[in-house]
PDB file of N, CA and C in Angstrom:
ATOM      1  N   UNK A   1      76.284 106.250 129.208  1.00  0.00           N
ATOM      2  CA  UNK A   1      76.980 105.216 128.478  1.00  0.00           C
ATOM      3  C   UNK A   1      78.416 105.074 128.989  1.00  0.00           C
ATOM      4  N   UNK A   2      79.143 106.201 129.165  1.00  0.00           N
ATOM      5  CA  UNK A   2      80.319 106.305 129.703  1.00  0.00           C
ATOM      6  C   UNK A   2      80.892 105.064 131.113  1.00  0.00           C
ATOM      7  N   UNK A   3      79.940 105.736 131.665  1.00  0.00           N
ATOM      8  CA  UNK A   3      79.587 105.192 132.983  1.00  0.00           C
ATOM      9  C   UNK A   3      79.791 103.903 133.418  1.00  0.00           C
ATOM     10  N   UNK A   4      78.561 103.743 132.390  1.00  0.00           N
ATOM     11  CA  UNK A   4      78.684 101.728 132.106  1.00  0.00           C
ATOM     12  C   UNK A   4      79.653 100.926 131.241  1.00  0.00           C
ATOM     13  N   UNK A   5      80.788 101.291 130.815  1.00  0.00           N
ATOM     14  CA  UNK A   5      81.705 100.821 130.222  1.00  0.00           C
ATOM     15  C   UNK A   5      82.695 101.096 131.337  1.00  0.00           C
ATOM     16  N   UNK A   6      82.539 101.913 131.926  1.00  0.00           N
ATOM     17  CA  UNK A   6      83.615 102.009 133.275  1.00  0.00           C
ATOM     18  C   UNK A   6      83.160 100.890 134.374  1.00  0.00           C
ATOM     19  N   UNK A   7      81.959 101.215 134.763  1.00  0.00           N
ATOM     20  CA  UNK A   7      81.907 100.040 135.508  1.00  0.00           C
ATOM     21  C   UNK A   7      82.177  98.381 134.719  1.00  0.00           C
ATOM     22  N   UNK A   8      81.989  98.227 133.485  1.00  0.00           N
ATOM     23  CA  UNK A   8      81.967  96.852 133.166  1.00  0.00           C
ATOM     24  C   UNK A   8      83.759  96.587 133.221  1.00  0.00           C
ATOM     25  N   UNK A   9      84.789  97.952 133.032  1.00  0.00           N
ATOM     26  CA  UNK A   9      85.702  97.676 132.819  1.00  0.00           C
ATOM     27  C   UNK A   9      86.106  97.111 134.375  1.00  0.00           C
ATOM     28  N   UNK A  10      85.521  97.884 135.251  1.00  0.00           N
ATOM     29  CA  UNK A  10      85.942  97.540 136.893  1.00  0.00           C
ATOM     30  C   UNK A  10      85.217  96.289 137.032  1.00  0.00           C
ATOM     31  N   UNK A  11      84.498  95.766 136.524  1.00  0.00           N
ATOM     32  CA  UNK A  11      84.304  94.114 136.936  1.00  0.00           C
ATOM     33  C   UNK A  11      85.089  93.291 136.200  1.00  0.00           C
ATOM     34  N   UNK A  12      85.758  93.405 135.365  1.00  0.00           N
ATOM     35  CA  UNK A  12      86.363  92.578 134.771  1.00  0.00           C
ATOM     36  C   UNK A  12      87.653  92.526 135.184  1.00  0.00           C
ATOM     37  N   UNK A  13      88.655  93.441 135.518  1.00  0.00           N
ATOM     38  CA  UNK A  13      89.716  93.523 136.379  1.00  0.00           C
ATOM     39  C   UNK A  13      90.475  92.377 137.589  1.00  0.00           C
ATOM     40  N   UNK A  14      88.826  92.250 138.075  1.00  0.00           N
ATOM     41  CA  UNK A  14      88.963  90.856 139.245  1.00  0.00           C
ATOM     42  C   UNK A  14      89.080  89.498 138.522  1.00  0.00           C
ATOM     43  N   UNK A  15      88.645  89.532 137.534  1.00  0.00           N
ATOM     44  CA  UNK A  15      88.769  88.006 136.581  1.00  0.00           C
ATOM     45  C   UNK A  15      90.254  88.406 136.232  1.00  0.00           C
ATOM     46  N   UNK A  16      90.684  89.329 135.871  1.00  0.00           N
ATOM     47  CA  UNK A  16      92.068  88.868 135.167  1.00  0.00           C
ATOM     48  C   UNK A  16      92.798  88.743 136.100  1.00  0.00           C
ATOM     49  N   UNK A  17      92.822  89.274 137.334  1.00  0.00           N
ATOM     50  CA  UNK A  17      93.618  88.918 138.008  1.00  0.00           C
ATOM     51  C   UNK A  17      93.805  87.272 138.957  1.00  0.00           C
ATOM     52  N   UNK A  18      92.111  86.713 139.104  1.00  0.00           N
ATOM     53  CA  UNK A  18      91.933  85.514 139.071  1.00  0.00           C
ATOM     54  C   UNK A  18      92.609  84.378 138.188  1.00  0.00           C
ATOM     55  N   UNK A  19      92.539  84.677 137.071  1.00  0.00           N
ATOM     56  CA  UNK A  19      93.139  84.337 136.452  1.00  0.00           C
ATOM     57  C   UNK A  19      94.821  83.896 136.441  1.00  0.00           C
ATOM     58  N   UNK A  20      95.188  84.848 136.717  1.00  0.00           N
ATOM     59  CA  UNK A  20      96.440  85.505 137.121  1.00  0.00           C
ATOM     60  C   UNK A  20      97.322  84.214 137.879  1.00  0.00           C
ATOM     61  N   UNK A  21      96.538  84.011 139.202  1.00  0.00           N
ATOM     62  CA  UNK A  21      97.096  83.191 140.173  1.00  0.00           C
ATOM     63  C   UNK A  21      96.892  82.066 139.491  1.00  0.00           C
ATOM     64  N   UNK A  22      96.038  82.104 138.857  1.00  0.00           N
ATOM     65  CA  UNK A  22      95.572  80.423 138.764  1.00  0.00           C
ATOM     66  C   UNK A  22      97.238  79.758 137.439  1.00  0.00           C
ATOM     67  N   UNK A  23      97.233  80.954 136.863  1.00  0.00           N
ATOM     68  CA  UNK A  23      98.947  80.849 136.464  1.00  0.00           C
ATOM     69  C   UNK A  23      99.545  80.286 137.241  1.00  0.00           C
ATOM     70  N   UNK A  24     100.024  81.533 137.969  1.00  0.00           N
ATOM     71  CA  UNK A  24     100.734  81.238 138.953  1.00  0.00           C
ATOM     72  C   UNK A  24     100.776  79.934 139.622  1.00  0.00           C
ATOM     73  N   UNK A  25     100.214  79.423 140.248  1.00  0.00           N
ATOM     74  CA  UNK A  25      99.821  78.009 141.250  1.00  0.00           C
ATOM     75  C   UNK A  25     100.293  77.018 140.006  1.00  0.00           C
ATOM     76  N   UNK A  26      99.527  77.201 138.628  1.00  0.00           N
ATOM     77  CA  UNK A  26     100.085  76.154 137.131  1.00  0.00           C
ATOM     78  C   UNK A  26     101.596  76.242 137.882  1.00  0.00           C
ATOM     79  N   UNK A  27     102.226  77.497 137.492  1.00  0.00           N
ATOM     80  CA  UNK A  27     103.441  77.633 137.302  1.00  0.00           C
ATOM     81  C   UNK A  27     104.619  76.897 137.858  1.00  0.00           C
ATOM     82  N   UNK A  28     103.914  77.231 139.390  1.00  0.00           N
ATOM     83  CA  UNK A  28     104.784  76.318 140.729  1.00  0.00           C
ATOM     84  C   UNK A  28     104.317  74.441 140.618  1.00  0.00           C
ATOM     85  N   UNK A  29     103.210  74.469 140.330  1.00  0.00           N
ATOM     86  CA  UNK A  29     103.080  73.267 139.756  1.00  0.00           C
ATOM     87  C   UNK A  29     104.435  72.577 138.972  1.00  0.00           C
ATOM     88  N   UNK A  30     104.370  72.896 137.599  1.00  0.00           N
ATOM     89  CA  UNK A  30     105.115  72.551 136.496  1.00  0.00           C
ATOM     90  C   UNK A  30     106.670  72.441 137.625  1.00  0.00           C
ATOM     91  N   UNK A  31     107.212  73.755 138.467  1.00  0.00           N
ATOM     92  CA  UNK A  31     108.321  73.688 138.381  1.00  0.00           C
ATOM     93  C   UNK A  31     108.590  72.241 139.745  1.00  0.00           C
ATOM     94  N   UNK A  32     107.792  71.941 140.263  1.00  0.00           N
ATOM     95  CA  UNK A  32     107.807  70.746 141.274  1.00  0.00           C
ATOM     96  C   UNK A  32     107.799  69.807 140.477  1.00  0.00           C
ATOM     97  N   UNK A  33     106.989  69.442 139.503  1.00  0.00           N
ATOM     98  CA  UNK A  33     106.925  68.451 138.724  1.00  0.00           C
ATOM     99  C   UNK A  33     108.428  68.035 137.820  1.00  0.00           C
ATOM    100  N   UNK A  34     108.884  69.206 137.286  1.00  0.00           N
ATOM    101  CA  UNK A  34     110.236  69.038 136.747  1.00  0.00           C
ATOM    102  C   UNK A  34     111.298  68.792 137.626  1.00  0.00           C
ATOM    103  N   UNK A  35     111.161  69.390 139.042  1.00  0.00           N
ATOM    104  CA  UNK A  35     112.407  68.980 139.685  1.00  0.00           C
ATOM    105  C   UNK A  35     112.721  67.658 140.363  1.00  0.00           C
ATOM    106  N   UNK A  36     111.220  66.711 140.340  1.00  0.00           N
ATOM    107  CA  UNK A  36     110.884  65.409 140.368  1.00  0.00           C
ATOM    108  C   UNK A  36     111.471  65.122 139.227  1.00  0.00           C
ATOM    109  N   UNK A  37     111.275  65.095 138.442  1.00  0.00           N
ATOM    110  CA  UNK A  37     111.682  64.800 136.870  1.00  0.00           C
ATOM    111  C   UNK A  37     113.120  64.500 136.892  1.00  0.00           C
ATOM    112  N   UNK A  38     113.490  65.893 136.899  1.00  0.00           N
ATOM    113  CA  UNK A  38     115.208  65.949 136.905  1.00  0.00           C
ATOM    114  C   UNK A  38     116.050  64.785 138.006  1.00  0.00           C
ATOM    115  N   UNK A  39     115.128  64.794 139.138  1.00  0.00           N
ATOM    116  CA  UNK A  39     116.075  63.965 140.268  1.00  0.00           C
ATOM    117  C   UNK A  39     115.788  62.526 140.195  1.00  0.00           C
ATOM    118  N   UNK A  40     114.467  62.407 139.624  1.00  0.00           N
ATOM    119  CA  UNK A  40     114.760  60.775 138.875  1.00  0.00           C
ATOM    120  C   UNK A  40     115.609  60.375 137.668  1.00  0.00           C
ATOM    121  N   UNK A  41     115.851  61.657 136.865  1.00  0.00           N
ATOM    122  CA  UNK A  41     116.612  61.171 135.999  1.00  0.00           C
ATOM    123  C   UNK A  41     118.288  61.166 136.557  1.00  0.00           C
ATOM    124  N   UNK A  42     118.433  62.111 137.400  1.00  0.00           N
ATOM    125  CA  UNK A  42     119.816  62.186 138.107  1.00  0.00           C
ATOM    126  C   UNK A  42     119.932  60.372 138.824  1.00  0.00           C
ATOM    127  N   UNK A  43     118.780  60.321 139.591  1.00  0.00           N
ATOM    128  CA  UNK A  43     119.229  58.774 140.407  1.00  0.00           C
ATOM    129  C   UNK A  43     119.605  57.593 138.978  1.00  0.00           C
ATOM    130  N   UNK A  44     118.835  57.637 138.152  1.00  0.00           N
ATOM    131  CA  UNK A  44     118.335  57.184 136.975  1.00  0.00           C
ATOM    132  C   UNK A  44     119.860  56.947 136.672  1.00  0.00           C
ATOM    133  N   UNK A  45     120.835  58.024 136.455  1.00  0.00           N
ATOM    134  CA  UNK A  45     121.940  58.228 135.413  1.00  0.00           C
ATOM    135  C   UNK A  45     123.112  57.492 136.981  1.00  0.00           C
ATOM    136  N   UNK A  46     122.805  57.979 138.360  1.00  0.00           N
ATOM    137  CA  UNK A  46     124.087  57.475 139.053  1.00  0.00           C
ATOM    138  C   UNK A  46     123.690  56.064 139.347  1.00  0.00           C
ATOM    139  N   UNK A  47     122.730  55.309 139.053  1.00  0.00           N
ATOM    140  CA  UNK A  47     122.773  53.920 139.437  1.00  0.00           C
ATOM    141  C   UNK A  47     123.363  53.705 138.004  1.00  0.00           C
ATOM    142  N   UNK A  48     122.843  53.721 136.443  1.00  0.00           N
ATOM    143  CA  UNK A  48     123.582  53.259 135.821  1.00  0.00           C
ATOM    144  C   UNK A  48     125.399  53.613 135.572  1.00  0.00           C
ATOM    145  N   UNK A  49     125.864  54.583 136.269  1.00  0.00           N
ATOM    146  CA  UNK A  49     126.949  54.763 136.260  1.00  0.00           C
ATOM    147  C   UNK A  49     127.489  53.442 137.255  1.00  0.00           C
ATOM    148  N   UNK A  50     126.985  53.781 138.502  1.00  0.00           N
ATOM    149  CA  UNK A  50     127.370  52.448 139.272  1.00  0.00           C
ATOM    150  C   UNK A  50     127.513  51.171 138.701  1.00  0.00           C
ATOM    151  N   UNK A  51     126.082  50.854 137.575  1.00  0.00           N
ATOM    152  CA  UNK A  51     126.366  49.496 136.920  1.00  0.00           C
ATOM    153  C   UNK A  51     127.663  49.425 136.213  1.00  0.00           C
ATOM    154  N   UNK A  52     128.052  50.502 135.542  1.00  0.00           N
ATOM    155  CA  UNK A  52     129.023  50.761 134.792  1.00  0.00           C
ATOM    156  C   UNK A  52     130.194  50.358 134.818  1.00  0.00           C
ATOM    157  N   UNK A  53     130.562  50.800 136.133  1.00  0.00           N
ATOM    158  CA  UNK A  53     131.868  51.234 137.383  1.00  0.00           C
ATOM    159  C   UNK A  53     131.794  49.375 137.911  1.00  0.00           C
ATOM    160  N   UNK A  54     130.632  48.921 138.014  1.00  0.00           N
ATOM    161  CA  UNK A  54     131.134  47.920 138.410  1.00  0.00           C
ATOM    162  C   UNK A  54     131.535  46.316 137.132  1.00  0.00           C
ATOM    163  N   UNK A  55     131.019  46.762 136.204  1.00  0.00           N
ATOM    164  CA  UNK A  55     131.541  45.996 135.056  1.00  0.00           C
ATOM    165  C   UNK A  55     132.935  46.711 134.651  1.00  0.00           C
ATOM    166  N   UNK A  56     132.920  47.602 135.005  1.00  0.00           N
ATOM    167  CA  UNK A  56     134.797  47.900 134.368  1.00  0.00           C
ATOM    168  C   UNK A  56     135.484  47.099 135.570  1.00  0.00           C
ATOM    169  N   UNK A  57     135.048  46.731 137.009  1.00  0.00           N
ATOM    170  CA  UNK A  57     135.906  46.790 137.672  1.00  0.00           C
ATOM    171  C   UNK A  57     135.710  45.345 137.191  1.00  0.00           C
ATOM    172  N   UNK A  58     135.038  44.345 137.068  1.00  0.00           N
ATOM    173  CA  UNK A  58     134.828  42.804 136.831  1.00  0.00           C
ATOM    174  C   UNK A  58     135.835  42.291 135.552  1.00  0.00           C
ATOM    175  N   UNK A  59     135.522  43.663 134.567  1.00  0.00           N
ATOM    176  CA  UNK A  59     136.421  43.430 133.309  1.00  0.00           C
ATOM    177  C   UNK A  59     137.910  43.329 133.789  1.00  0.00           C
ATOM    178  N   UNK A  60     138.569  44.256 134.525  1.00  0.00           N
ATOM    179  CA  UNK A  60     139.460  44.528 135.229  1.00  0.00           C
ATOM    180  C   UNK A  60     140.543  43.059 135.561  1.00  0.00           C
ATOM    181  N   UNK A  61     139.810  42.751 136.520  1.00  0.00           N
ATOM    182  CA  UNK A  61     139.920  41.191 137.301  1.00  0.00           C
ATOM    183  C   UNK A  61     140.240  40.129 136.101  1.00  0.00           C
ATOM    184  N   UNK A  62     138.538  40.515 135.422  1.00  0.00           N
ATOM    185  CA  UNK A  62     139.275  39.356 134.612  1.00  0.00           C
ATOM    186  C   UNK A  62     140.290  39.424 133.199  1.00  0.00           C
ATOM    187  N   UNK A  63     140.769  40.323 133.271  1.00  0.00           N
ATOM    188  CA  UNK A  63     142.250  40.780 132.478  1.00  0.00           C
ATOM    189  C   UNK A  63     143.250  40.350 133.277  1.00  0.00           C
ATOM    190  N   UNK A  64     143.523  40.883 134.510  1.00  0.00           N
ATOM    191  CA  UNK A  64     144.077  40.601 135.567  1.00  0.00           C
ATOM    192  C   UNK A  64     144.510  38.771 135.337  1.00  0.00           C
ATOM    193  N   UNK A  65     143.237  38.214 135.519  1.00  0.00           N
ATOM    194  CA  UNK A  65     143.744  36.689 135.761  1.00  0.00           C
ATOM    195  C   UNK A  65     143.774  35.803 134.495  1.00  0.00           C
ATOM    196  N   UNK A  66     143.962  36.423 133.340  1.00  0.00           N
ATOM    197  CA  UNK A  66     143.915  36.241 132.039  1.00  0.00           C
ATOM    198  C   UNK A  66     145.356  36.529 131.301  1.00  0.00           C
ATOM    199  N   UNK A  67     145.996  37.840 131.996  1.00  0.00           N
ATOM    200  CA  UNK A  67     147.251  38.228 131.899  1.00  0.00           C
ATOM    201  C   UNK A  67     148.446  37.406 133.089  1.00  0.00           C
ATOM    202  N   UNK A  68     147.844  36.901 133.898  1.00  0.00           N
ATOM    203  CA  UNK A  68     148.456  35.921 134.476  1.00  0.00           C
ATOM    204  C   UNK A  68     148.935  34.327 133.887  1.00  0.00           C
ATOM    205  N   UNK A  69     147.388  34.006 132.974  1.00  0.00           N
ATOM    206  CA  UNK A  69     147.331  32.418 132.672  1.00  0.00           C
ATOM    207  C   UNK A  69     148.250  33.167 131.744  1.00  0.00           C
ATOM    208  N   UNK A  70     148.522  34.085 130.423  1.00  0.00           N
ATOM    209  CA  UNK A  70     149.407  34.243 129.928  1.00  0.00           C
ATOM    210  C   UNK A  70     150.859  34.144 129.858  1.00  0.00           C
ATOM    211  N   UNK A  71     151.279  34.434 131.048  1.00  0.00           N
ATOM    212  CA  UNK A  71     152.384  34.640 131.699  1.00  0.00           C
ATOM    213  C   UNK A  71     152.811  33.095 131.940  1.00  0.00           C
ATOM    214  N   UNK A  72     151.954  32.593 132.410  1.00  0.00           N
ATOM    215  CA  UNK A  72     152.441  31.044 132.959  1.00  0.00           C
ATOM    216  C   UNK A  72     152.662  30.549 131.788  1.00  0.00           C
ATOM    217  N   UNK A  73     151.482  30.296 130.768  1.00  0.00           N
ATOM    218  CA  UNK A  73     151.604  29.701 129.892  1.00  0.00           C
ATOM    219  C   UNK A  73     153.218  30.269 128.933  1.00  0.00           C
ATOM    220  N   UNK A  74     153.827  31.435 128.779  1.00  0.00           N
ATOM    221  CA  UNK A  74     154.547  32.095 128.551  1.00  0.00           C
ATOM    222  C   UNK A  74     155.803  30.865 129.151  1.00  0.00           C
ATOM    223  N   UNK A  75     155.962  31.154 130.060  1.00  0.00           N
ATOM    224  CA  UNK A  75     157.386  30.422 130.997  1.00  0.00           C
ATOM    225  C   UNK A  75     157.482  28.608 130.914  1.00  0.00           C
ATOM    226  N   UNK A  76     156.010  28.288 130.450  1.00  0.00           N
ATOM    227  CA  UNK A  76     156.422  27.047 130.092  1.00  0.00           C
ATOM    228  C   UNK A  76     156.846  26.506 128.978  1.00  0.00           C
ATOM    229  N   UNK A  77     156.695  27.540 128.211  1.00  0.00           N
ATOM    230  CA  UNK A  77     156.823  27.338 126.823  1.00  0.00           C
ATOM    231  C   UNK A  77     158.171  27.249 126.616  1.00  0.00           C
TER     232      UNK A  77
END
């Protein structure tokens, strides 16, 4: 009886370790998948910064030529 609980324990050994990798391989999976993840959300966040950057600079301008008509209008007065 002994015997055969030893051997059943030595066949089962190879499954857990099968197992094991098949983790593993998940694992490296997941972490490729997230670092896709992350770098679309990075491009994601610097194009809308760009949109950003370029409406402050439009706002900019048109303060710029708004604080001008001011000015004129100012000196004729």
């Amino acid at each position: 009886m002994l015997t055969r609980i030893a051997s059943v324990s030595a066949r089962r050994i190879p499954r857990v370790s099968a197992v094991s990798t098949r983790f593993y391989s998940e694992n490296q999976f997941n972490k490729k998948e997230k670092a896709h993840e992350d770098q679309y959300a990075r491009q994601h966040e610097q194009e809308q910064l760009k949109k950003l950057r370029d409406e402050i600079e439009k706002k900019k301008a048109e303060l710029a030529e708004l604080e001008k008509q001011h000015a004129a209008a100012a000196k004729s007065q």
